[in-house]
N, C-alpha and C. Protein backbone atom coordinates (compact mmCIF):
# COMPACT_ATOMS: atom_id res chain seq x y z
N UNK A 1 4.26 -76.27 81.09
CA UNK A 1 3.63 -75.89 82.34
C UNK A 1 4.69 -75.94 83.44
N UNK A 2 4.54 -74.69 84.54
CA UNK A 2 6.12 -74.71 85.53
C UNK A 2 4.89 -75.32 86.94
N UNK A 3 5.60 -76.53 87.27
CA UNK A 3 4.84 -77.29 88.12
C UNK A 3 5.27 -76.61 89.62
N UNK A 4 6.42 -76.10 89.65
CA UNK A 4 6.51 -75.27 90.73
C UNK A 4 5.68 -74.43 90.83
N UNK A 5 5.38 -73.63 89.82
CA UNK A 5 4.50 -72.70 90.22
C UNK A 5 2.97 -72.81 90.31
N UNK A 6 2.52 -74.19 89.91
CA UNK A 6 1.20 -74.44 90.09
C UNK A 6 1.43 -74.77 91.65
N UNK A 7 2.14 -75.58 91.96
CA UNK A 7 2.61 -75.79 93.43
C UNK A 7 2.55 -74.79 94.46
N UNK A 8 3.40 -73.64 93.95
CA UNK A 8 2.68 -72.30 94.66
C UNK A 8 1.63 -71.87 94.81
N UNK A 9 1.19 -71.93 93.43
CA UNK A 9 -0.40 -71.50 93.55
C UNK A 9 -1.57 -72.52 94.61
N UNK A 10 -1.45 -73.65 94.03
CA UNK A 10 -2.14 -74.16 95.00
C UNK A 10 -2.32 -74.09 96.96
N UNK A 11 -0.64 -73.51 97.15
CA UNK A 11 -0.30 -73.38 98.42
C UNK A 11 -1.20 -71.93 99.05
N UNK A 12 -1.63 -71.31 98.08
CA UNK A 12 -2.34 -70.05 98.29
C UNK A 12 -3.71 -70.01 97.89
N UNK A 13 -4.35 -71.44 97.24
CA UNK A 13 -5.43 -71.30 96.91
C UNK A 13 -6.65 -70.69 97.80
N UNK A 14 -6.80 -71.44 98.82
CA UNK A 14 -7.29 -70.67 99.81
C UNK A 14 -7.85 -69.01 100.02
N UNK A 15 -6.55 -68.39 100.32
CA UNK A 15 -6.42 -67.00 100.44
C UNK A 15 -6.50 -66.20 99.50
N UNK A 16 -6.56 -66.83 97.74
CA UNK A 16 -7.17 -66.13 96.72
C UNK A 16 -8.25 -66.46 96.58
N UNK A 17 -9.14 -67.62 96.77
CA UNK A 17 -9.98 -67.81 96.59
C UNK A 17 -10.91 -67.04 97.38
N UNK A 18 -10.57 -66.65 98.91
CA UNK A 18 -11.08 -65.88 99.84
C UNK A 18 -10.97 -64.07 100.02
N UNK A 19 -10.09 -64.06 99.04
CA UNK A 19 -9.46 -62.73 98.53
C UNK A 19 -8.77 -61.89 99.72
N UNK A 20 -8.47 -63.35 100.46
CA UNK A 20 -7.65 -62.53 101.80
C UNK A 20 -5.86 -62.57 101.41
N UNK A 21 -5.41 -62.23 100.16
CA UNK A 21 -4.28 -62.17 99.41
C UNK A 21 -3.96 -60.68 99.34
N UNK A 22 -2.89 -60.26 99.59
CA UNK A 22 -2.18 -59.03 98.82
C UNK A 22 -2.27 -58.90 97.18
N UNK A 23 -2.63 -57.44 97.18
CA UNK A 23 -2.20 -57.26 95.22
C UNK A 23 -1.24 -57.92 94.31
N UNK A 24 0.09 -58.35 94.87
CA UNK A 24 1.03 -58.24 94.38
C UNK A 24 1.01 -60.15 93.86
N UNK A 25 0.47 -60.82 95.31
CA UNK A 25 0.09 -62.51 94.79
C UNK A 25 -0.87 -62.55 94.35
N UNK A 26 -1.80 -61.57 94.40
CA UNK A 26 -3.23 -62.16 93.31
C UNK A 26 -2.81 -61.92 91.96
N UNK A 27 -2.18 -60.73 91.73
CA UNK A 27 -1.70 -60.73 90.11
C UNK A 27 -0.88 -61.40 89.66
N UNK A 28 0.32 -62.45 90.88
CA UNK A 28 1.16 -63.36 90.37
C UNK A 28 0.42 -64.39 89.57
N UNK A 29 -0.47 -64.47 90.68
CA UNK A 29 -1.79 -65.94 90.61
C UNK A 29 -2.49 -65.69 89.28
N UNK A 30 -3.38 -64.52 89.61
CA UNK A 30 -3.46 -64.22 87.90
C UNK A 30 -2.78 -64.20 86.57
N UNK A 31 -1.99 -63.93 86.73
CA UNK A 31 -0.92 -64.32 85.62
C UNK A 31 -0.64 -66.01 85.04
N UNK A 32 -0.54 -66.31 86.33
CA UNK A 32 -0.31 -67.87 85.59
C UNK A 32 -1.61 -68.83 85.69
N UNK A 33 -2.76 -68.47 86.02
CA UNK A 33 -3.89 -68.83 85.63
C UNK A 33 -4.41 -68.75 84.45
N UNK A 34 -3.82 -67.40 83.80
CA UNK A 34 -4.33 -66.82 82.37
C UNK A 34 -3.08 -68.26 81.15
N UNK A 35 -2.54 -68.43 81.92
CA UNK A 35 -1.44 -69.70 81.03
C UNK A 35 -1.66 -71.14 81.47
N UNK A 36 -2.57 -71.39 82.71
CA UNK A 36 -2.45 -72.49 83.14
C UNK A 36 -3.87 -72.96 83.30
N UNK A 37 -4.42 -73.76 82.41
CA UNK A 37 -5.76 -74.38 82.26
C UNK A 37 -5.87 -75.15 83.46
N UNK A 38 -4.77 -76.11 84.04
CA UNK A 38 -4.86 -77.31 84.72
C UNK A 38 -5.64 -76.45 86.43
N UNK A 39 -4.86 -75.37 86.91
CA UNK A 39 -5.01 -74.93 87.90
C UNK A 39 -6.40 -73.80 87.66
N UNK A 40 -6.50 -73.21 86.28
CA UNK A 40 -8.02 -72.58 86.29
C UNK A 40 -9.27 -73.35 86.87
N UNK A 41 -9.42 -74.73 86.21
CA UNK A 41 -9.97 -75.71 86.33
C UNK A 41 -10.40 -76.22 87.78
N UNK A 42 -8.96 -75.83 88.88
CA UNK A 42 -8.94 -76.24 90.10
C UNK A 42 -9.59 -75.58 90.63
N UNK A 43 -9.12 -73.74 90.29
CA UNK A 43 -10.15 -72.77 90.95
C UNK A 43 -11.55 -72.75 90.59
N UNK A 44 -11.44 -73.05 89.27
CA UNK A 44 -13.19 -72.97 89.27
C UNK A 44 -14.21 -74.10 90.36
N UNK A 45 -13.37 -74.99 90.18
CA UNK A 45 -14.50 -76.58 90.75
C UNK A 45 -14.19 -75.63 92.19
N UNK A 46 -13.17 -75.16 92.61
CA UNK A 46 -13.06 -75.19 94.49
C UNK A 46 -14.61 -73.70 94.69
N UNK A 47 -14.52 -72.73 93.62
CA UNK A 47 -15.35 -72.02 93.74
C UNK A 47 -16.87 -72.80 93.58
N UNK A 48 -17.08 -73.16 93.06
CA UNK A 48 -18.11 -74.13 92.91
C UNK A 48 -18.89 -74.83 93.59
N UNK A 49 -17.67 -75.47 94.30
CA UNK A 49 -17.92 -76.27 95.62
C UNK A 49 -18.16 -75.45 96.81
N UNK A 50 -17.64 -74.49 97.02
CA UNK A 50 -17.94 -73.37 97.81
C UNK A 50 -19.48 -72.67 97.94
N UNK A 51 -19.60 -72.21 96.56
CA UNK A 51 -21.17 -72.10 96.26
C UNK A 51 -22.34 -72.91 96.06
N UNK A 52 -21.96 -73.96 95.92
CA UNK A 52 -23.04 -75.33 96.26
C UNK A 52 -23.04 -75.39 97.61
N UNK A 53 -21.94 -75.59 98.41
CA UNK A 53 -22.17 -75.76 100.31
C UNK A 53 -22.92 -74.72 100.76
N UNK A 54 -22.37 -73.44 100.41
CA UNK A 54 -23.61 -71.98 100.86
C UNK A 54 -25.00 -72.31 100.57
N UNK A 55 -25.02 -72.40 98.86
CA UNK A 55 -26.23 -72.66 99.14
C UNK A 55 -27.84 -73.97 99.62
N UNK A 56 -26.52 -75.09 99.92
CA UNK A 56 -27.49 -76.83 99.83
C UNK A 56 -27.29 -76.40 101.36
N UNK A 57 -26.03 -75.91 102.10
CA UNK A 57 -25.89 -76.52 103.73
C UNK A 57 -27.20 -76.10 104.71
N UNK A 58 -27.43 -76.96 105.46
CA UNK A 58 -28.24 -76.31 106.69
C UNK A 58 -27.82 -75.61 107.39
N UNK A 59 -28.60 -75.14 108.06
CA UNK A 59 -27.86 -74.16 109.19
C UNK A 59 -28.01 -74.88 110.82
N UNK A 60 -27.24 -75.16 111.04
CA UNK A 60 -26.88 -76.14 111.86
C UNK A 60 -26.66 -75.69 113.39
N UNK A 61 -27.07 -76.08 114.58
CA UNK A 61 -26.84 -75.88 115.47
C UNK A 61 -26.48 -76.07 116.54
N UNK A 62 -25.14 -76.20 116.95
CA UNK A 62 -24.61 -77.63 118.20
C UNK A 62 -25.44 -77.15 119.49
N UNK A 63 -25.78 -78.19 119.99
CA UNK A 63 -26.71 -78.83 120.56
C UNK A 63 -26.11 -78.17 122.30
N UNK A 64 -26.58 -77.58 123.21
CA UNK A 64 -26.13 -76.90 124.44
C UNK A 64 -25.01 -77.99 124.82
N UNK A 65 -25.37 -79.01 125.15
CA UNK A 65 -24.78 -79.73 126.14
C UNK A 65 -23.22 -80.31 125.42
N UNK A 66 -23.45 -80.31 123.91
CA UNK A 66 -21.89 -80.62 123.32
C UNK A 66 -21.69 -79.43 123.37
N UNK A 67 -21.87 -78.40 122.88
CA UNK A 67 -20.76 -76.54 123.47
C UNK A 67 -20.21 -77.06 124.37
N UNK A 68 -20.96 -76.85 125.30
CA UNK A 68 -20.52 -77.25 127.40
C UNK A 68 -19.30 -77.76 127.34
N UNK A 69 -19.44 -79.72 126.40
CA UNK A 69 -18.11 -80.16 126.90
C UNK A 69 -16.99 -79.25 126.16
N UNK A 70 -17.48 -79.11 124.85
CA UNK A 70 -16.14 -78.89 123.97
C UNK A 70 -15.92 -77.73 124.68
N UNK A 71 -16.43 -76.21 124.98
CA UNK A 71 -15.68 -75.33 125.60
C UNK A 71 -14.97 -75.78 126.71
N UNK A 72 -15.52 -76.51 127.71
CA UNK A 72 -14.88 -77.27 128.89
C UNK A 72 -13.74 -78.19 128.99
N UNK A 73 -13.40 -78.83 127.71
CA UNK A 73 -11.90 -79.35 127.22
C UNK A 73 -11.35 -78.38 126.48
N UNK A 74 -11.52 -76.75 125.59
CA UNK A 74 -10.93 -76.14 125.74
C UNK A 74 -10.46 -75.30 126.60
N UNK A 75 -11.29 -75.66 127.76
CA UNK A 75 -10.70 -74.30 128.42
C UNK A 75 -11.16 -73.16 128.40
N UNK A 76 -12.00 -73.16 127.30
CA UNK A 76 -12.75 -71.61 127.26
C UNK A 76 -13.84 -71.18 127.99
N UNK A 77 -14.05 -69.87 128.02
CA UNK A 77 -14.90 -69.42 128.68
C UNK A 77 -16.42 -69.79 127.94
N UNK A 78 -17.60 -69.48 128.81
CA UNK A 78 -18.72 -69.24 127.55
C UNK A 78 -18.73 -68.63 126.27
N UNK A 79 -18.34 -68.88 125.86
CA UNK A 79 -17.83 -68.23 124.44
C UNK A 79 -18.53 -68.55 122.92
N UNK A 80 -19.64 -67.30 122.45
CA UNK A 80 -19.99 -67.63 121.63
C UNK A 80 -21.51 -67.91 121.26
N UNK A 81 -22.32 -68.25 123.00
CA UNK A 81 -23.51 -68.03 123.26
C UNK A 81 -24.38 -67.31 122.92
């Protein structure tokens, strides 16, 4: 197993997992997924975990008066209302 390159992969998990990757690193990624059980394993549980939060999370709603401050220590405008 080339631990560098699980190393890479992991550095991109994210953006394949989100499929916000170029052709050229998803087929790298693919490639050594098709050889590398340890990091399949990773993607599957992170997909997983992804699709359990979609579907268990609430839908949640910050509360007027925390927006207020937090836009108001960013700096931002009403934003998002």
């Amino acid at each position: 197993m080339d631990h560098e390159t699980c190393h890479h992969l992991l550095s991109s998990l994210s953006g394949y997992v989100d499929q916000d990757l170029g052709p050229e690193i998803c087929a790298e990624i693919e490639r050594h997924l098709a050889g590398c059980e340890n990091c399949r394993i990773v993607i599957d549980t992170l997909r997983k975990t992804i699709d359990l939060y979609q579907v268990t999370a609430p839908e949640t709603k910050m509360p007027d008066d925390v927006r207020q401050r937090l836009y108001a220590r960013l700096e931002l405008e009403d934003y998002g209302k």
